[in-house]
Structure formats: structure tokens, C-alpha cells
PDB file of N, CA and C in Angstrom:
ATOM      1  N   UNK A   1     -23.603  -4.884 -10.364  1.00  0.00           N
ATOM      2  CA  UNK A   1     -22.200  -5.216 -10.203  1.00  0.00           C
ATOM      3  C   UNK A   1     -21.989  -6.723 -10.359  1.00  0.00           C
ATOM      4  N   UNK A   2     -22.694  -7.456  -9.813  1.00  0.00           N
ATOM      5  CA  UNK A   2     -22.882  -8.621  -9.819  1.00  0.00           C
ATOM      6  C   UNK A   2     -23.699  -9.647 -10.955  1.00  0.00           C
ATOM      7  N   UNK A   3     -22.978 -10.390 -11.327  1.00  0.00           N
ATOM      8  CA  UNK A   3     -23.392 -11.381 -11.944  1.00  0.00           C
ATOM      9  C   UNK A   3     -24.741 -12.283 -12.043  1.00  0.00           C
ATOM     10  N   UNK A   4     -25.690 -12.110 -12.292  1.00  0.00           N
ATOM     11  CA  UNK A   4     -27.127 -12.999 -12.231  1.00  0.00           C
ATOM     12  C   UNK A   4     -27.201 -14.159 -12.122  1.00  0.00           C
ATOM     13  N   UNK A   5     -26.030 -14.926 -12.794  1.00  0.00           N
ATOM     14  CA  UNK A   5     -26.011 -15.846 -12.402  1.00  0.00           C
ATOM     15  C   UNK A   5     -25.147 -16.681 -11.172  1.00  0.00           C
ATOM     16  N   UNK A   6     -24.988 -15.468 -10.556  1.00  0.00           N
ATOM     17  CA  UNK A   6     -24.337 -15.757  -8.918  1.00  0.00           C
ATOM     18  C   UNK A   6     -25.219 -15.622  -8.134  1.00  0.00           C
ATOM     19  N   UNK A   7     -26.566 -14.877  -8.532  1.00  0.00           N
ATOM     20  CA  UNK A   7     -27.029 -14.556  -7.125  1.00  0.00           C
ATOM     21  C   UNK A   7     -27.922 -15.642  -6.084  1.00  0.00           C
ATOM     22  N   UNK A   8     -27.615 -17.117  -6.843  1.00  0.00           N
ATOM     23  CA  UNK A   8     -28.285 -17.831  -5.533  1.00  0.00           C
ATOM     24  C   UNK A   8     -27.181 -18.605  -4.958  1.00  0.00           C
ATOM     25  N   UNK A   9     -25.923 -17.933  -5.309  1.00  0.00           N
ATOM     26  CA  UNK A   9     -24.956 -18.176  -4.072  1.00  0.00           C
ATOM     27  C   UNK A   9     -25.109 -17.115  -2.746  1.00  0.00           C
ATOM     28  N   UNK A  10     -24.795 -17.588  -1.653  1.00  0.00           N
ATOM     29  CA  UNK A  10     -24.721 -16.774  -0.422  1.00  0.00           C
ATOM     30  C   UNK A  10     -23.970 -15.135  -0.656  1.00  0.00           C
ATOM     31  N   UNK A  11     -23.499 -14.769   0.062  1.00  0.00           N
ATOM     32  CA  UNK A  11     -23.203 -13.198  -0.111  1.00  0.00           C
ATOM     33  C   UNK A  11     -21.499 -13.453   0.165  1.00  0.00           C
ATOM     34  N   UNK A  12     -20.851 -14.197   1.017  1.00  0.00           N
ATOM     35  CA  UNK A  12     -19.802 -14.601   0.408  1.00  0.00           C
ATOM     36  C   UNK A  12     -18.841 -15.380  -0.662  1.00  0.00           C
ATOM     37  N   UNK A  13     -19.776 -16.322  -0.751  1.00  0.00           N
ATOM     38  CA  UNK A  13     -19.071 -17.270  -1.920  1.00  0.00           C
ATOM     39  C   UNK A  13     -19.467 -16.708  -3.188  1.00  0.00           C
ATOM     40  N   UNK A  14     -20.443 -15.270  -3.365  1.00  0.00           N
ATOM     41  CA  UNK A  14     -20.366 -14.582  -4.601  1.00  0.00           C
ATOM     42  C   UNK A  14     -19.886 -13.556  -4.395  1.00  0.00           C
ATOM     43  N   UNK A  15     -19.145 -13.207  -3.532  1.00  0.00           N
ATOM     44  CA  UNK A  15     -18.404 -12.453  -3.747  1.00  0.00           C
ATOM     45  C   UNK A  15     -16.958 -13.477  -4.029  1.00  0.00           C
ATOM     46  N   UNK A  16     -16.488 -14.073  -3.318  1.00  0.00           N
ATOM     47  CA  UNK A  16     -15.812 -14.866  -3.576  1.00  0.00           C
ATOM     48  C   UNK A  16     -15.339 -15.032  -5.114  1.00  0.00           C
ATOM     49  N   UNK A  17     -16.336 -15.964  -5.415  1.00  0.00           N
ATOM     50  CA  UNK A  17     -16.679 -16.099  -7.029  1.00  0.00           C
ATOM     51  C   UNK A  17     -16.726 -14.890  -8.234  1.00  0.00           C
ATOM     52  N   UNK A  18     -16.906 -14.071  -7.318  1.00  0.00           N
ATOM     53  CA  UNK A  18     -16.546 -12.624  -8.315  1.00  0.00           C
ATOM     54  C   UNK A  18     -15.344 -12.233  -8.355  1.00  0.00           C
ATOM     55  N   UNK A  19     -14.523 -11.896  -6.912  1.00  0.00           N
ATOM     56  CA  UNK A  19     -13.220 -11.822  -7.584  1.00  0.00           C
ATOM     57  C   UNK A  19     -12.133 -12.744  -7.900  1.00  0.00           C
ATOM     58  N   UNK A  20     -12.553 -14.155  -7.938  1.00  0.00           N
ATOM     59  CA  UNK A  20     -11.737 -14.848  -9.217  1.00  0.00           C
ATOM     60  C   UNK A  20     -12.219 -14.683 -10.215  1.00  0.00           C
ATOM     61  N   UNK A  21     -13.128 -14.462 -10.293  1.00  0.00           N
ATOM     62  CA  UNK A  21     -13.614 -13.940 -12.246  1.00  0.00           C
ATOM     63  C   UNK A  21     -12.756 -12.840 -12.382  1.00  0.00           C
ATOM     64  N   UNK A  22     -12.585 -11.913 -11.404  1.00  0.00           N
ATOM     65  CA  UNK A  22     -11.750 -10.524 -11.507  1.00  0.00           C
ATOM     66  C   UNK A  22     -10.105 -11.185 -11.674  1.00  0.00           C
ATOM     67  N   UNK A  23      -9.994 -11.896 -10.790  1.00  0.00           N
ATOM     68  CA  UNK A  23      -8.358 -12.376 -10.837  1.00  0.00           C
ATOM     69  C   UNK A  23      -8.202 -12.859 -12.382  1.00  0.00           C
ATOM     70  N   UNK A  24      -9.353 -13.356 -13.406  1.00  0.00           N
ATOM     71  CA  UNK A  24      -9.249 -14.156 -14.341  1.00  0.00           C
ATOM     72  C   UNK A  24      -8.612 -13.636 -15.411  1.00  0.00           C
ATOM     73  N   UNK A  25      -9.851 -12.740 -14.956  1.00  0.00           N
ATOM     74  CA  UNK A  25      -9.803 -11.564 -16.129  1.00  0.00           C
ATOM     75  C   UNK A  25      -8.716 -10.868 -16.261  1.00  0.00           C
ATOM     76  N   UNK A  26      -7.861 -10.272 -14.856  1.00  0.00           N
ATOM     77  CA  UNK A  26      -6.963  -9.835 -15.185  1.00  0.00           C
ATOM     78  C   UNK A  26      -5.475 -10.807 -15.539  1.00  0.00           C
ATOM     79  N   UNK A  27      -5.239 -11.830 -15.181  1.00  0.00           N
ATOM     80  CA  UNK A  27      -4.543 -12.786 -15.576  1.00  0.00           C
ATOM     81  C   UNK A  27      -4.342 -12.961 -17.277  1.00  0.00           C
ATOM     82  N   UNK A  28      -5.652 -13.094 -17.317  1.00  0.00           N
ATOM     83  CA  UNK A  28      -5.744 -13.436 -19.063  1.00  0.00           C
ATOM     84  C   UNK A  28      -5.218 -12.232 -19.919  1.00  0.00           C
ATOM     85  N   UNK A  29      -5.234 -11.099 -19.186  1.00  0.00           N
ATOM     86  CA  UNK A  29      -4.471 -10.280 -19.913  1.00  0.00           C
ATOM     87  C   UNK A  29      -2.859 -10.114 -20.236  1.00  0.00           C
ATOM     88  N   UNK A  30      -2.002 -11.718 -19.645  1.00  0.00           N
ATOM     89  CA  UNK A  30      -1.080 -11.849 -20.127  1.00  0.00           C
ATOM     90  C   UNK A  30      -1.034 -12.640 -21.715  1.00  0.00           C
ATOM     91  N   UNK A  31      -1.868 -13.437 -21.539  1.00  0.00           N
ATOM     92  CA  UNK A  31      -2.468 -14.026 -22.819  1.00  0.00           C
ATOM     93  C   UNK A  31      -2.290 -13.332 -24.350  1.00  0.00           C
ATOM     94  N   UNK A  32      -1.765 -13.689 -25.221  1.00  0.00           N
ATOM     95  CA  UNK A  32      -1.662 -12.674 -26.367  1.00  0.00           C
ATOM     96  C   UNK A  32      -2.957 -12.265 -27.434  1.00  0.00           C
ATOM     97  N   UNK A  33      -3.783 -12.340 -26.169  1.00  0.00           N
ATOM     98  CA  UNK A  33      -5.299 -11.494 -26.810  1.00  0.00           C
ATOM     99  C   UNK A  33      -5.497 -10.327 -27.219  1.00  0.00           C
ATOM    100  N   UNK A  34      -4.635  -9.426 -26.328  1.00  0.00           N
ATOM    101  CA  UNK A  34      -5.427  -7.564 -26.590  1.00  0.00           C
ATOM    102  C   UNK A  34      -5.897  -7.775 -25.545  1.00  0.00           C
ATOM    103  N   UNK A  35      -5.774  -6.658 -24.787  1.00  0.00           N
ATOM    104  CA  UNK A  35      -6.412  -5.833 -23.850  1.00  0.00           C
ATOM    105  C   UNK A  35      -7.634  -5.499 -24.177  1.00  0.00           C
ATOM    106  N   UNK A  36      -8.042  -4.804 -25.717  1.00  0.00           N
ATOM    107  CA  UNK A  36      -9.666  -4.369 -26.349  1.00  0.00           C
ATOM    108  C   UNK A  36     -10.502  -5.967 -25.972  1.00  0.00           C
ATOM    109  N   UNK A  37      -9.818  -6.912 -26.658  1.00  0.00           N
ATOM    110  CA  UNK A  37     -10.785  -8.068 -27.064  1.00  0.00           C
ATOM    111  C   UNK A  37     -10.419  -8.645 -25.437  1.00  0.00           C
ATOM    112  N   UNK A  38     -10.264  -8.973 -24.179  1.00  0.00           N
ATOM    113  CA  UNK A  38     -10.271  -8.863 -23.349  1.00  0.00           C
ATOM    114  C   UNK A  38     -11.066  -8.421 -22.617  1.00  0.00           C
ATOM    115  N   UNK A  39     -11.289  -7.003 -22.396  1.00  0.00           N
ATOM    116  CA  UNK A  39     -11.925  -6.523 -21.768  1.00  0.00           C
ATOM    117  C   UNK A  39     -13.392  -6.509 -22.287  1.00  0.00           C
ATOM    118  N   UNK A  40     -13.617  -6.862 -23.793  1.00  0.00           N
ATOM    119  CA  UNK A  40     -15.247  -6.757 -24.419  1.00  0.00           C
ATOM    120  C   UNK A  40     -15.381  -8.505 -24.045  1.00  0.00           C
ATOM    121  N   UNK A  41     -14.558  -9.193 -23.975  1.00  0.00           N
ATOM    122  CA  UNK A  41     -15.351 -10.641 -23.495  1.00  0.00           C
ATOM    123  C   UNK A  41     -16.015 -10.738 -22.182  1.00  0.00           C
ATOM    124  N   UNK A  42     -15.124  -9.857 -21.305  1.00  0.00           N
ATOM    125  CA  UNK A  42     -15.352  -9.578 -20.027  1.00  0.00           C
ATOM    126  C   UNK A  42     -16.600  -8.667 -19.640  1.00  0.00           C
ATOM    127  N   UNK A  43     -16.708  -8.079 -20.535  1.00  0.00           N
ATOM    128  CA  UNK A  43     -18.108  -6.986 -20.447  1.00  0.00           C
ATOM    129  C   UNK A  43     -17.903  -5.704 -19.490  1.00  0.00           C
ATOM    130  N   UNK A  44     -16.328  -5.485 -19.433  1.00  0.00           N
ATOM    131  CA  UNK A  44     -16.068  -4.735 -18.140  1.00  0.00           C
ATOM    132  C   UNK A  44     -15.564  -3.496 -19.138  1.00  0.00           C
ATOM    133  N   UNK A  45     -15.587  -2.099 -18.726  1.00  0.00           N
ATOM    134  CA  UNK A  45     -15.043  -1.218 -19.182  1.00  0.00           C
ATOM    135  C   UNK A  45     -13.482  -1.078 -18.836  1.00  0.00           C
ATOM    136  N   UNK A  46     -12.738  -0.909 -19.910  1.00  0.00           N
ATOM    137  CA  UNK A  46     -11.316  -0.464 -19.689  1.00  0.00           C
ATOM    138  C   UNK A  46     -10.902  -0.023 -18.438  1.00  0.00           C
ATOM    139  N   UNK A  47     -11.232   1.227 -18.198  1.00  0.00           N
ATOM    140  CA  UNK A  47     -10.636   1.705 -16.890  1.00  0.00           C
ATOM    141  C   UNK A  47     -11.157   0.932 -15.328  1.00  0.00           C
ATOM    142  N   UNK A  48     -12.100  -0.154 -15.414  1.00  0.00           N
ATOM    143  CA  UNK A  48     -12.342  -1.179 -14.629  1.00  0.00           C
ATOM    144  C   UNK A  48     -11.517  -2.328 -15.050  1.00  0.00           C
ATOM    145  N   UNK A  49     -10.721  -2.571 -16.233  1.00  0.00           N
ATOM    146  CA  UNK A  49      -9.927  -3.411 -15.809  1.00  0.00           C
ATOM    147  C   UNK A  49      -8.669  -2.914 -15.670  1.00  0.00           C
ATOM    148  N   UNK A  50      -7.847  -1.653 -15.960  1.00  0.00           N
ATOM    149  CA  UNK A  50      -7.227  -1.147 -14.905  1.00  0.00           C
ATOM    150  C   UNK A  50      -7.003  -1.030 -13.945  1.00  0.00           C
ATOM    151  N   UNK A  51      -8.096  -0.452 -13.055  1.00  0.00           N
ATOM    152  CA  UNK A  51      -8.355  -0.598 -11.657  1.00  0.00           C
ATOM    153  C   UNK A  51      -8.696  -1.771 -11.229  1.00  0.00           C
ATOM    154  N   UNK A  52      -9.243  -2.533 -11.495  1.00  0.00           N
ATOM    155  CA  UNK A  52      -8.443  -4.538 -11.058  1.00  0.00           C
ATOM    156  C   UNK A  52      -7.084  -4.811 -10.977  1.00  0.00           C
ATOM    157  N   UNK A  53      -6.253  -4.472 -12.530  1.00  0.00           N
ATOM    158  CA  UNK A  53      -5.034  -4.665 -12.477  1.00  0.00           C
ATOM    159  C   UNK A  53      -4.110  -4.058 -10.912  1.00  0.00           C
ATOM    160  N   UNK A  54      -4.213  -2.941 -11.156  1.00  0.00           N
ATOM    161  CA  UNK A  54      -3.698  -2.143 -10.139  1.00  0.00           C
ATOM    162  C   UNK A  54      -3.902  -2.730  -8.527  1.00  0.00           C
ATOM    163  N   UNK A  55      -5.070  -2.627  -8.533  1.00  0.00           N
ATOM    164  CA  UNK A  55      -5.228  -3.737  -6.661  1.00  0.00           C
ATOM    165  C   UNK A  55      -4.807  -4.850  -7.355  1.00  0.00           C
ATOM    166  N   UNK A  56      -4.759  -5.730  -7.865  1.00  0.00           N
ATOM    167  CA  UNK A  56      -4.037  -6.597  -7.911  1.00  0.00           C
ATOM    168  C   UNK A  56      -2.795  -7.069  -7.993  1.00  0.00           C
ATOM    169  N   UNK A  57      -2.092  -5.977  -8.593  1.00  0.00           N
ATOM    170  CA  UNK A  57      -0.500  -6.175  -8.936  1.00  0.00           C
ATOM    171  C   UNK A  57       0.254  -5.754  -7.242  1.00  0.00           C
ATOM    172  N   UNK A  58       1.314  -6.547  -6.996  1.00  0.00           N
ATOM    173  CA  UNK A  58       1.980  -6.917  -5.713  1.00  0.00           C
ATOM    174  C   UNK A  58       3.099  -5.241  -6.173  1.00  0.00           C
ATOM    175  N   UNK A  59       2.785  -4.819  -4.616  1.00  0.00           N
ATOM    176  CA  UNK A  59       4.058  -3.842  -4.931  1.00  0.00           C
ATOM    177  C   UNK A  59       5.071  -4.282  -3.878  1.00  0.00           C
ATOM    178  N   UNK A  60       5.879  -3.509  -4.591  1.00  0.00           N
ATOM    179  CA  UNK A  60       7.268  -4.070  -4.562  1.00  0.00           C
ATOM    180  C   UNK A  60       7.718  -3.863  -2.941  1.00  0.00           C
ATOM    181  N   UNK A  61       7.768  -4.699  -2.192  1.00  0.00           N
ATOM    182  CA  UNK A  61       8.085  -4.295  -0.610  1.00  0.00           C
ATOM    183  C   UNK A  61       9.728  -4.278  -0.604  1.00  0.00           C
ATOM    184  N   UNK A  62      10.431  -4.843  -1.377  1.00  0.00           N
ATOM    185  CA  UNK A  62      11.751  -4.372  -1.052  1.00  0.00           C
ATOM    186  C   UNK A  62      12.416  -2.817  -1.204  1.00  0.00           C
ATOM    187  N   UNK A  63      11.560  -2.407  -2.005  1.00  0.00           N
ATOM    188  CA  UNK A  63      11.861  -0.923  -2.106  1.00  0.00           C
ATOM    189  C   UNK A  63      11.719  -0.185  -0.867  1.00  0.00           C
ATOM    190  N   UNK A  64       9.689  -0.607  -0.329  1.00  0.00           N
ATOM    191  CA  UNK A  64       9.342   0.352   0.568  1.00  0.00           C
ATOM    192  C   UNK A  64      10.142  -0.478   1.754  1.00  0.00           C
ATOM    193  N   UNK A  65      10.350  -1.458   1.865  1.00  0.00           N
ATOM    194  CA  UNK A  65      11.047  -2.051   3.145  1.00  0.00           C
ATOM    195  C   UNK A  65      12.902  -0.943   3.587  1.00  0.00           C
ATOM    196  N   UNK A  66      13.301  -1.238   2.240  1.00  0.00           N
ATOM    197  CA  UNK A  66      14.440  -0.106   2.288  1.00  0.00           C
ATOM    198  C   UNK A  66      14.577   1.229   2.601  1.00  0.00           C
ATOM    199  N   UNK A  67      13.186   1.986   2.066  1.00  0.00           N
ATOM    200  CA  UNK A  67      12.917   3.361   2.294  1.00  0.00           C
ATOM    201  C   UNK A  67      12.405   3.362   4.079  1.00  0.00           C
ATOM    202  N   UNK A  68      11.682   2.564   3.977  1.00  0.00           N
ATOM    203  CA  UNK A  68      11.455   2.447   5.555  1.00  0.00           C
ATOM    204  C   UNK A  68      12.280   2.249   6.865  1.00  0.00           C
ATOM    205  N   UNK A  69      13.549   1.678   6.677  1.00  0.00           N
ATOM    206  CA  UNK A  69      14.692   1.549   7.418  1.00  0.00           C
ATOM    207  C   UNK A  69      15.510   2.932   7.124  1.00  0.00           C
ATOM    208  N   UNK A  70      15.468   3.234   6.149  1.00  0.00           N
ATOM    209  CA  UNK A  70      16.423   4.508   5.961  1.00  0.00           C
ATOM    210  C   UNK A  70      15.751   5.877   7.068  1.00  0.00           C
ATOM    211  N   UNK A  71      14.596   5.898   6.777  1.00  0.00           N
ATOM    212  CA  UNK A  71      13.703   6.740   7.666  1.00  0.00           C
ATOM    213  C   UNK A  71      13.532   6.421   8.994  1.00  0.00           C
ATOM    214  N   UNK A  72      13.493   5.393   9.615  1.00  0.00           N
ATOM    215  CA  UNK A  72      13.700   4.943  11.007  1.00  0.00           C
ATOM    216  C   UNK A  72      15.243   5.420  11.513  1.00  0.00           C
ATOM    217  N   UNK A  73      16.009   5.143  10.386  1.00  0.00           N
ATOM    218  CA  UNK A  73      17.544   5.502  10.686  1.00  0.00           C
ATOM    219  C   UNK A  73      18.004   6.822  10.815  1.00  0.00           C
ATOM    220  N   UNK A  74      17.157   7.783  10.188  1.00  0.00           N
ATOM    221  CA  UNK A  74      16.885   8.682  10.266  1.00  0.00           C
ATOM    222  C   UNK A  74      16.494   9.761  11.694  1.00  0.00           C
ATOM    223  N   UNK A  75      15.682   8.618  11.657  1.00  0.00           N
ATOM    224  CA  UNK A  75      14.886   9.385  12.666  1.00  0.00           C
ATOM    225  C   UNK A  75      15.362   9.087  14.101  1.00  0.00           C
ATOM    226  N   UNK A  76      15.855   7.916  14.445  1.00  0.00           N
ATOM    227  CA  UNK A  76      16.607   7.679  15.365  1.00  0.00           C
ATOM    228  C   UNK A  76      18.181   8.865  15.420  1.00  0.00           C
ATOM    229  N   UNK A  77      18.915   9.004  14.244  1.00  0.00           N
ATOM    230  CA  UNK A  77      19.930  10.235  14.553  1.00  0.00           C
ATOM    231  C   UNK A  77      19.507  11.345  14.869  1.00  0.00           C
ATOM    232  N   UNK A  78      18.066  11.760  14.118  1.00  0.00           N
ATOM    233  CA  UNK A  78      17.556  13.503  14.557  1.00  0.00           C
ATOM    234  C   UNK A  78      16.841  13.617  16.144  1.00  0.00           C
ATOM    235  N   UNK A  79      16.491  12.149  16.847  1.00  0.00           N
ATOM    236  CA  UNK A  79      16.107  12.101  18.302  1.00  0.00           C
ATOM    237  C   UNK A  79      17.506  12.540  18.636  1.00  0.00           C
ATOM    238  N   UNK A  80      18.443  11.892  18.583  1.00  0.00           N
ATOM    239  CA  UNK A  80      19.748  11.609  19.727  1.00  0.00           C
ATOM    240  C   UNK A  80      20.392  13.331  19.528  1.00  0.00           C
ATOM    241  N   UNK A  81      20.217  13.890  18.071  1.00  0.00           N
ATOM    242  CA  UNK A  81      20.602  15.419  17.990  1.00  0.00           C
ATOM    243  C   UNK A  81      20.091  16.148  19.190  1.00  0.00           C
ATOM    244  N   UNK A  82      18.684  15.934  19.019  1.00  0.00           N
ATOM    245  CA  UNK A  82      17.547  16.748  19.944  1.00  0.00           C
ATOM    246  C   UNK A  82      17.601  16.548  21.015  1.00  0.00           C
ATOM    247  N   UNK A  83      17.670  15.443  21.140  1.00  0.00           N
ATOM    248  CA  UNK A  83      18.143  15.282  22.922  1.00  0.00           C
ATOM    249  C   UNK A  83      19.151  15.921  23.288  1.00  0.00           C
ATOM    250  N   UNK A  84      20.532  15.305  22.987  1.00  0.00           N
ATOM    251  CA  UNK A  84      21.580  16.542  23.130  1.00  0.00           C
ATOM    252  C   UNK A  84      21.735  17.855  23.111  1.00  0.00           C
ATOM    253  N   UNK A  85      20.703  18.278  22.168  1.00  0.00           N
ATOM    254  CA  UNK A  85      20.913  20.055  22.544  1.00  0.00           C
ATOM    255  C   UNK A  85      20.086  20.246  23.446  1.00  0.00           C
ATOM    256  N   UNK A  86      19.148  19.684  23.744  1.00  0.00           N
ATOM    257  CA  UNK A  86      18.484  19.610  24.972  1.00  0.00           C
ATOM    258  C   UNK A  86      19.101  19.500  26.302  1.00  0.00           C
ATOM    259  N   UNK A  87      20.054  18.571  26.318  1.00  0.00           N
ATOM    260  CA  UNK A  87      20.560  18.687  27.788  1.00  0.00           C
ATOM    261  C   UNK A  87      21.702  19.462  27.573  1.00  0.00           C
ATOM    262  N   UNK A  88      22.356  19.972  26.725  1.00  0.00           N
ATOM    263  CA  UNK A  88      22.728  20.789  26.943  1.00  0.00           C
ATOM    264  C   UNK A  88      22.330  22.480  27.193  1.00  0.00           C
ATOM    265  N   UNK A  89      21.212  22.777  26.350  1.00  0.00           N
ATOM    266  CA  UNK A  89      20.184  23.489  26.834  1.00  0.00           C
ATOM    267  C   UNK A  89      20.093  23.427  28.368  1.00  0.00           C
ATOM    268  N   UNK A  90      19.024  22.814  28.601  1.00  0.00           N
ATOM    269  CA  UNK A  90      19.014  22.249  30.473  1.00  0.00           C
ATOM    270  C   UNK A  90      19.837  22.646  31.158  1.00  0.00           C
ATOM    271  N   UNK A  91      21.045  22.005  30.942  1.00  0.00           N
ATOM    272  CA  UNK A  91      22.468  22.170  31.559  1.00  0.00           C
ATOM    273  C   UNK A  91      22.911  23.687  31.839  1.00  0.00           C
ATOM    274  N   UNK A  92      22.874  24.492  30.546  1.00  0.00           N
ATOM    275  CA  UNK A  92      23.109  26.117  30.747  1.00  0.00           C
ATOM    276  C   UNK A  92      21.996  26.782  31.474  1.00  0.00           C
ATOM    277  N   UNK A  93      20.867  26.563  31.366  1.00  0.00           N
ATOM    278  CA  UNK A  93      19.366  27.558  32.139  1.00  0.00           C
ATOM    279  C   UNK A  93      19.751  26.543  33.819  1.00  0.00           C
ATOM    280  N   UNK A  94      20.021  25.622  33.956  1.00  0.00           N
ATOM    281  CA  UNK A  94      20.568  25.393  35.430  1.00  0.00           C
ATOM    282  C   UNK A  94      21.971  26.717  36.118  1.00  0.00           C
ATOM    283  N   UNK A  95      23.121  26.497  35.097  1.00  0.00           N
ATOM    284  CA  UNK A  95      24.170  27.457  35.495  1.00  0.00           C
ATOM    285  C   UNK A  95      23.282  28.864  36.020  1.00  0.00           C
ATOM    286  N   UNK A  96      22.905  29.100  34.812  1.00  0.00           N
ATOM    287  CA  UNK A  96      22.329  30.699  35.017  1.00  0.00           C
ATOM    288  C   UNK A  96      21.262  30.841  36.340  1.00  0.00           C
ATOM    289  N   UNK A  97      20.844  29.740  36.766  1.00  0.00           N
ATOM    290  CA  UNK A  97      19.481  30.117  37.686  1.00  0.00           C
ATOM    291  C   UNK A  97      20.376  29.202  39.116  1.00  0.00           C
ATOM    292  N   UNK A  98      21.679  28.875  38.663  1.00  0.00           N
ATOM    293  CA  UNK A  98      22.638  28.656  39.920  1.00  0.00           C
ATOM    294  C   UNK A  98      22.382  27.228  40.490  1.00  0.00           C
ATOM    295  N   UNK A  99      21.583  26.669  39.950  1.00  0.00           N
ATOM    296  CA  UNK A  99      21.160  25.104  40.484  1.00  0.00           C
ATOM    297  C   UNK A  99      21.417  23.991  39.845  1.00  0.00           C
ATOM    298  N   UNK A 100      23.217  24.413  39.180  1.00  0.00           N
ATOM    299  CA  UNK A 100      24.626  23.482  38.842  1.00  0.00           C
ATOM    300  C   UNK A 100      25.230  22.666  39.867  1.00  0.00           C
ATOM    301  N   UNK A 101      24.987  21.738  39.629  1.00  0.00           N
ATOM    302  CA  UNK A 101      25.526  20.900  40.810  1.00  0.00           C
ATOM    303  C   UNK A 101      27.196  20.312  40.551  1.00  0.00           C
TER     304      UNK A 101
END
């Protein structure tokens, strides 16, 4: 996985050093190289620089930030439902068993 000529760095700073080579690599693929000639300089197979791209690319938190409030909002109206039929529930099995105050 690793580079030979990393390995008389420590076990962090080659890793380190590996994924900015990874950040590089995928960066440079804005570059108007090709993706083919890219990935053969890199020595990496295609679907490994895919899967770089992918952990690397930022997803979009305003979306999930939005979807996430909608669902809290959500979920806060279907408590306050449930509760309510609940005490009202409660409320009637009291009448019937006479311990309506």
C-alpha cells in the first residue's frame, strides 16, 4: 500500500505523507489531464481513485442540516400527538374504573 520510499518515515508522518499524495492526486484531477493519464502517473487503479475522490469530496451539510430539522420537527409534532391521545386515553380507563377526580 505504501510507498518504499516512505518507509523510513515513522508510522504517522507516512501515513501522513500518503494521504497528501492521495489529496494530490485527487486534486490534479481538476487539471486538464484525463483522468486515464492521471491515474497511470499515479500508479493507482481507477476505481481507487474514485474511492479517494469520494472520501474526499465535502458533502453538502446544508441539505442534510435541512433534512435534519425537518425530522426533529417532525418528530417533536408526532410526540405531542401521542401524548395527547394518551392522556386522553388515561383520562377515559380512570372514568370507567371510577377514579375521576
Amino acid at each position: 500500500m505504501f510507498d518504499p520510499e516512505l518507509d523510513h518515515l515513522p508510522p504517522e508522518a507516512r501515513w501522513r505523507e500518503w494521504m497528501n499524495r492521495v489529496e494530490a492526486t485527487i486534486f490534479a484531477a481538476s487539471e486538464p489531464v484525463g483522468r486515464e493519464t492521471l491515474v497511470r502517473q499515479a500508479g493507482i487503479a481507477e476505481q481507487t481513485y474514485y474511492h479517494w475522490r469520494k472520501a474526499a469530496t465535502p458533502v453538502s451539510d446544508s441539505d442534510d442540516l435541512k433534512d435534519l430539522v425537518a425530522l426533529e420537527d417532525e418528530n417533536k409534532r408526532l410526540k405531542s400527538l401521542l401524548a395527547e391521545r394518551l392522556r386522553k386515553e388515561n383520562a377515559e380507563l380512570k372514568k370507567k374504573l371510577g377514579l375521576a377526580q
